[in-house]
N, C-alpha and C. Protein backbone atom coordinates (compact mmCIF):
# COMPACT_ATOMS: atom_id res chain seq x y z
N UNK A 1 29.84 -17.97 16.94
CA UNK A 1 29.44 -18.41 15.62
C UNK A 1 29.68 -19.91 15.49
N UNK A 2 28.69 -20.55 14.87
CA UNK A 2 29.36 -21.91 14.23
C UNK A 2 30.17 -22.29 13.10
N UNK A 3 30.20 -23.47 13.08
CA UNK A 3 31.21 -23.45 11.79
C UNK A 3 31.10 -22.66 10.86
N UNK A 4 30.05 -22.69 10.20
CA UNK A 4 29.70 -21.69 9.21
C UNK A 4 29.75 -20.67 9.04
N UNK A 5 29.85 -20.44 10.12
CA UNK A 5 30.23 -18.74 10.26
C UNK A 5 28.90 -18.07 10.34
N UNK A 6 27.99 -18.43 10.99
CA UNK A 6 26.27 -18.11 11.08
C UNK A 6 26.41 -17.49 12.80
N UNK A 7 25.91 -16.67 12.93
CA UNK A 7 25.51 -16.67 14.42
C UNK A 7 24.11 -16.93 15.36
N UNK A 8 24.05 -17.59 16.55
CA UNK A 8 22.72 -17.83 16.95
C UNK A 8 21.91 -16.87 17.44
N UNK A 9 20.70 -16.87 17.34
CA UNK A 9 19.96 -15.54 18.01
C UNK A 9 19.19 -16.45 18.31
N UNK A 10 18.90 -15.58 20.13
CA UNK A 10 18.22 -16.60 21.20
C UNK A 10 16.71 -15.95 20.95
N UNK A 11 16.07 -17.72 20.98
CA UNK A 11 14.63 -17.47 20.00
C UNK A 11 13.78 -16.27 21.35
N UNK A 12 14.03 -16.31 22.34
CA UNK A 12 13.38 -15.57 23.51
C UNK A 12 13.31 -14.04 23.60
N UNK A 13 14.73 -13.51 23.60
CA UNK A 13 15.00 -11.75 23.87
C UNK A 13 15.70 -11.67 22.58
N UNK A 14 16.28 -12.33 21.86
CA UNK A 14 16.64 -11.53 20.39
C UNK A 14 18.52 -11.68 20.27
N UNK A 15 18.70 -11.89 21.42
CA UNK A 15 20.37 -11.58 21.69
C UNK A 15 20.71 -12.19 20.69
N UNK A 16 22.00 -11.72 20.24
CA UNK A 16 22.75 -12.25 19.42
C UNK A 16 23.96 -13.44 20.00
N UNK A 17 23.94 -14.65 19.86
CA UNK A 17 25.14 -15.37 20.58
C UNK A 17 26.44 -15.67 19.53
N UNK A 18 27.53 -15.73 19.69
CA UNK A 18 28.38 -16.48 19.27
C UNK A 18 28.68 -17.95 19.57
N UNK A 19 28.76 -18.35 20.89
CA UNK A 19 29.25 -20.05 21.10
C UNK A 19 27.71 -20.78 21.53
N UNK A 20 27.14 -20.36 21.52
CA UNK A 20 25.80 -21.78 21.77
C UNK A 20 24.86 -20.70 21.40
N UNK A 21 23.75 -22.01 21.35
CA UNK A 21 22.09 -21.77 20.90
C UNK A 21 21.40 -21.27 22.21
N UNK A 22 21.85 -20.97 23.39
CA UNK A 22 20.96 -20.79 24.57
C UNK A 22 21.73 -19.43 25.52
N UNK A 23 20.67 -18.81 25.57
CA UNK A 23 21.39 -17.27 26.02
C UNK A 23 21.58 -17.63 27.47
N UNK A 24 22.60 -16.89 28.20
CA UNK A 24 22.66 -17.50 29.35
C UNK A 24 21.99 -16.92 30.67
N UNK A 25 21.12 -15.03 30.00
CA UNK A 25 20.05 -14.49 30.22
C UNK A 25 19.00 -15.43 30.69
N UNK A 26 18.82 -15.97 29.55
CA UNK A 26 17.39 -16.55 29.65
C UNK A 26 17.20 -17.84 30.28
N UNK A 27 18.33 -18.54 30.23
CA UNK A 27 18.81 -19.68 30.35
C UNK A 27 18.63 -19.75 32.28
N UNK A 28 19.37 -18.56 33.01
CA UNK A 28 19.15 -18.18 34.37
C UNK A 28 17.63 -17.84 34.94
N UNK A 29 16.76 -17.34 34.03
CA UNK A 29 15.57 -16.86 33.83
C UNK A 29 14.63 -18.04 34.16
N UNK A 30 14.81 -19.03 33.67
CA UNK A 30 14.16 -20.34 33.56
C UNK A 30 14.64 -20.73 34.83
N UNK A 31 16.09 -21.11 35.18
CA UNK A 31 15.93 -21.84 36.28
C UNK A 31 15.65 -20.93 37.60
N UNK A 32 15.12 -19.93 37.79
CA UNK A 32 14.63 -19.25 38.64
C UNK A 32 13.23 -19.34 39.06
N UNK A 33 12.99 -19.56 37.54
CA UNK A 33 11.27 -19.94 37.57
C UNK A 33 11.16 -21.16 37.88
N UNK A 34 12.12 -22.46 37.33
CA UNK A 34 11.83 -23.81 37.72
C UNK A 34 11.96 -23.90 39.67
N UNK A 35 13.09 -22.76 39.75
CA UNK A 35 13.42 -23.09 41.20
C UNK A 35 12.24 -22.70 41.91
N UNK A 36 11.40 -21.27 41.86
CA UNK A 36 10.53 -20.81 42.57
C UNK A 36 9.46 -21.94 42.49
N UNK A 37 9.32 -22.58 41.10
CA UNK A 37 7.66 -23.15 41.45
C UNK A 37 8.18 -24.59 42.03
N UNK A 38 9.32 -24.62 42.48
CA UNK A 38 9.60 -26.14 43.20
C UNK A 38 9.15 -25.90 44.45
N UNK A 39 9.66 -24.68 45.00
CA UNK A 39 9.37 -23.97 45.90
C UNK A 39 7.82 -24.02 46.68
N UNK A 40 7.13 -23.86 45.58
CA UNK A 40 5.80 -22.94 45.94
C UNK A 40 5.37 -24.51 45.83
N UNK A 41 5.77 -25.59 45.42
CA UNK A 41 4.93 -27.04 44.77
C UNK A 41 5.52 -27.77 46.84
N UNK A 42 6.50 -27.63 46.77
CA UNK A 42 6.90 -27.86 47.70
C UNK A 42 5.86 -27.69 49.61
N UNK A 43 5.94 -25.80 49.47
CA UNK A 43 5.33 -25.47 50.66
C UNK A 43 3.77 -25.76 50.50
N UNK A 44 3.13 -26.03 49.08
CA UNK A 44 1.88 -26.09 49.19
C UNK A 44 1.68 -27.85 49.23
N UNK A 45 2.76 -28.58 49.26
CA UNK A 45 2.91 -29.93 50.20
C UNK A 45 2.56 -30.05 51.56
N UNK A 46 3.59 -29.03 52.08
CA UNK A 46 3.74 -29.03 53.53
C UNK A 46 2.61 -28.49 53.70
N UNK A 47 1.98 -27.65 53.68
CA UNK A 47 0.24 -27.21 53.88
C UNK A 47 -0.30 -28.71 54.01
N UNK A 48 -0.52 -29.10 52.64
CA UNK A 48 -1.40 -30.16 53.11
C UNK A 48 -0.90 -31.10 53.99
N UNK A 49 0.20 -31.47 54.42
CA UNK A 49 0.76 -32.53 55.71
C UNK A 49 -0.17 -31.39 56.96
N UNK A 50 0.60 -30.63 56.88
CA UNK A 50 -0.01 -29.93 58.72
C UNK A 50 -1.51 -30.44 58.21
N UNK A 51 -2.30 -29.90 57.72
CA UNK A 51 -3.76 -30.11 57.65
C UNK A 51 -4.39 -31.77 57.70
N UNK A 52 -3.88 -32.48 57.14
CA UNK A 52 -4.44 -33.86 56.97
C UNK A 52 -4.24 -34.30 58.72
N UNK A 53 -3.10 -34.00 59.12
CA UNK A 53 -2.72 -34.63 60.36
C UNK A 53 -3.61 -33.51 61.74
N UNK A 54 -3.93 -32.46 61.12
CA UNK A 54 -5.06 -31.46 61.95
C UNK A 54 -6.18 -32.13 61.99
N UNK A 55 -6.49 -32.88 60.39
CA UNK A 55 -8.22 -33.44 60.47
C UNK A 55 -7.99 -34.68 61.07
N UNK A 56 -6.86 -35.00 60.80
CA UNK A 56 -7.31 -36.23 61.89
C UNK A 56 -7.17 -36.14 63.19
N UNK A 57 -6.26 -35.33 63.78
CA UNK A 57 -6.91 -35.14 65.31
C UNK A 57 -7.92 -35.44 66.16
N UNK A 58 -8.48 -34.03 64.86
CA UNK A 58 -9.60 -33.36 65.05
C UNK A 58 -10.62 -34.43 64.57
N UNK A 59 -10.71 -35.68 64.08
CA UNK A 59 -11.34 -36.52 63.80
C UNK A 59 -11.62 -37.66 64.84
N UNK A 60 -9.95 -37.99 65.69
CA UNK A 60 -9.93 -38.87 66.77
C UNK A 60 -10.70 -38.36 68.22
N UNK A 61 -10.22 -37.42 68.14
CA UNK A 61 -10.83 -36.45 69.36
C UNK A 61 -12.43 -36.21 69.30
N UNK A 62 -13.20 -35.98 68.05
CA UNK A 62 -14.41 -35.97 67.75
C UNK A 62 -15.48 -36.89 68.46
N UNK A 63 -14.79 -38.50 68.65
CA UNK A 63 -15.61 -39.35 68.73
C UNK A 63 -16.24 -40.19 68.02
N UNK A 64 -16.11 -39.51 66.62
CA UNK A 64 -16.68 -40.33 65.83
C UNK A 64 -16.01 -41.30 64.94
N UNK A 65 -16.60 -42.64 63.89
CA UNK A 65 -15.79 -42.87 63.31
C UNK A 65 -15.60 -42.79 62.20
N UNK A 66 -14.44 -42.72 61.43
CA UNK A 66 -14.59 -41.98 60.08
C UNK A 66 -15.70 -43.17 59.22
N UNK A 67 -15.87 -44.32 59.42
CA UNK A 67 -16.61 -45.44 58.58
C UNK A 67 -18.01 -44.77 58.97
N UNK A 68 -18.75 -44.40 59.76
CA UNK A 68 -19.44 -44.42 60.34
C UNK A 68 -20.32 -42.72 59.91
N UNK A 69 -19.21 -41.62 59.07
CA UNK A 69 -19.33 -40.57 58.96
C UNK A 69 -20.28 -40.83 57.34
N UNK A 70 -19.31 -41.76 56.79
CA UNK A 70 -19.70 -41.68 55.20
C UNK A 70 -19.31 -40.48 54.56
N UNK A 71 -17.53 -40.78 55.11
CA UNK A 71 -17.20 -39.38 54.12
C UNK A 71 -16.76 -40.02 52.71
N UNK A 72 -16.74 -39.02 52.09
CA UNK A 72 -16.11 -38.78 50.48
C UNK A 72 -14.78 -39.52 49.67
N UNK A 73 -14.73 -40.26 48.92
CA UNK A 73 -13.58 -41.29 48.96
C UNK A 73 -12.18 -40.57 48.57
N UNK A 74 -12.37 -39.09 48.35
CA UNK A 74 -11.21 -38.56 47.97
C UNK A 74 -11.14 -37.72 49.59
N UNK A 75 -11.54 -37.88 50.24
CA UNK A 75 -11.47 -37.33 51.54
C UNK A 75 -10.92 -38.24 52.47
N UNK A 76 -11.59 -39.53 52.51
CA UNK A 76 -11.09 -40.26 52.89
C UNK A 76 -9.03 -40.76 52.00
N UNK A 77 -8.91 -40.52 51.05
CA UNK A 77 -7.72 -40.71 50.41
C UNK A 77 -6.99 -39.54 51.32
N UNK A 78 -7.28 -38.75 51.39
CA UNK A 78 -6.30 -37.37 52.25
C UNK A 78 -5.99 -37.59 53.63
N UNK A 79 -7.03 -38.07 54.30
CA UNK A 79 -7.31 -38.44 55.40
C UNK A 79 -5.95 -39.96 55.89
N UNK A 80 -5.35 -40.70 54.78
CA UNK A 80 -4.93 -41.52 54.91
C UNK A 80 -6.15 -43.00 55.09
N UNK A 81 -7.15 -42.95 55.13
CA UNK A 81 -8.25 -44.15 55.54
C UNK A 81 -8.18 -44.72 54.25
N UNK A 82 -8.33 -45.99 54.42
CA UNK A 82 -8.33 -46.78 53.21
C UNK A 82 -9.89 -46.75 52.82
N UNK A 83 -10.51 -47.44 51.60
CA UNK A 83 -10.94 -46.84 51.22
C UNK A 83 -12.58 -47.87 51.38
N UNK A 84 -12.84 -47.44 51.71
CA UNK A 84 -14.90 -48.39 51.99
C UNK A 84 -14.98 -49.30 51.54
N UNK A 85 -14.60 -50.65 51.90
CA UNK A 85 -14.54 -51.44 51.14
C UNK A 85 -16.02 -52.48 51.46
N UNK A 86 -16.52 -52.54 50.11
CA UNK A 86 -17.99 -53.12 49.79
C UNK A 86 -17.57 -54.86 50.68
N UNK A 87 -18.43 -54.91 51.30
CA UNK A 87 -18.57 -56.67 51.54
C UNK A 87 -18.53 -57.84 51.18
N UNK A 88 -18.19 -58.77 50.82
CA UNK A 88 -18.60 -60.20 49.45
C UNK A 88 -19.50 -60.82 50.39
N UNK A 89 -20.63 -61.83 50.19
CA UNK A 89 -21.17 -62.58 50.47
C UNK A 89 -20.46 -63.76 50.65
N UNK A 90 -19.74 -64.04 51.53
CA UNK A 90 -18.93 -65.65 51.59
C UNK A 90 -19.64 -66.38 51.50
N UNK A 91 -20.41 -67.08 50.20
CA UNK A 91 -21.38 -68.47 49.88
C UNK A 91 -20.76 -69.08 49.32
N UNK A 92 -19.41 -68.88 48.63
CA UNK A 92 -18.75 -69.64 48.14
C UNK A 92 -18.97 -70.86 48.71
N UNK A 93 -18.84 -72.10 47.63
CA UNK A 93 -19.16 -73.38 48.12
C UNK A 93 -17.56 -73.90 48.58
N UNK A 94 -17.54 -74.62 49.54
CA UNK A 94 -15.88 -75.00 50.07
C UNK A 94 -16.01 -76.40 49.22
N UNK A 95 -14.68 -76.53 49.21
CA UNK A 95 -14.43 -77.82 48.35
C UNK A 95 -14.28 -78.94 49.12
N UNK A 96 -14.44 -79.97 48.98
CA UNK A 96 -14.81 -80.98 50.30
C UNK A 96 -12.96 -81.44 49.37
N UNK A 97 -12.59 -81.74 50.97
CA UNK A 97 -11.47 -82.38 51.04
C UNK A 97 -11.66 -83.89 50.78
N UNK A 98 -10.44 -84.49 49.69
CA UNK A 98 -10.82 -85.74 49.38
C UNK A 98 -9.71 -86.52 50.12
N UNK A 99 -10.46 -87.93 50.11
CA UNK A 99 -10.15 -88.64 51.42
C UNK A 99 -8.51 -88.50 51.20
N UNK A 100 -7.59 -88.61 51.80
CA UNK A 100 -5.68 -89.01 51.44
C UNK A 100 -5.78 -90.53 51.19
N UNK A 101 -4.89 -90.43 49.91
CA UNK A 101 -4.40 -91.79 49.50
C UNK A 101 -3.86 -92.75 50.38
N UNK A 102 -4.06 -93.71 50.88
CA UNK A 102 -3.41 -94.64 52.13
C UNK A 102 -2.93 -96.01 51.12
């Protein structure tokens, strides 16, 4: 109970608490769930490492080159390849060097 003499009921299963607002039911409940989906966030990481480092192998070994494929820029992002980068026209005018002060 709190001061008041009120008791908490945990907004989730109904329990009735005396010393805190958080049942310790539910409270375990949660971090089981936070733990599993760290879990599952985790191994579906490691999936994608084995695989990225499979396509590229399987990319070096191919023969071909990935610039040369015209793959997909979010493919290329997985792939680790940086990313197509468009050309500039170097016409820029150069600035003529002025004579040094003597």
């Amino acid at each position: 109970m709190n001061r008041h003499g009120h008791a908490f009921i945990c907004s989730k299963c109904g329990n009735i608490l005396h010393d805190s607002a958080v049942c310790i039911e539910c409270d375990n409940k949660k971090s089981e769930k936070e733990q599993s989906f760290k879990d599952l966030i985790e191994n579906i990481a490691g999936l994608i490492k084995a695989s990225r480092t499979h396509m590229r192998a399987t990319l070096k070994n191919s023969g071909f080159r990935a610039d040369d494929l015209d793959l997909d820029p979010a493919v290329r992002s997985l792939l680790g390849l940086s990313a197509k980068k468009k050309r500039r026209n170097k016409t820029r005018k150069k600035r003529k060097k002025s004579k040094s002060r003597r």
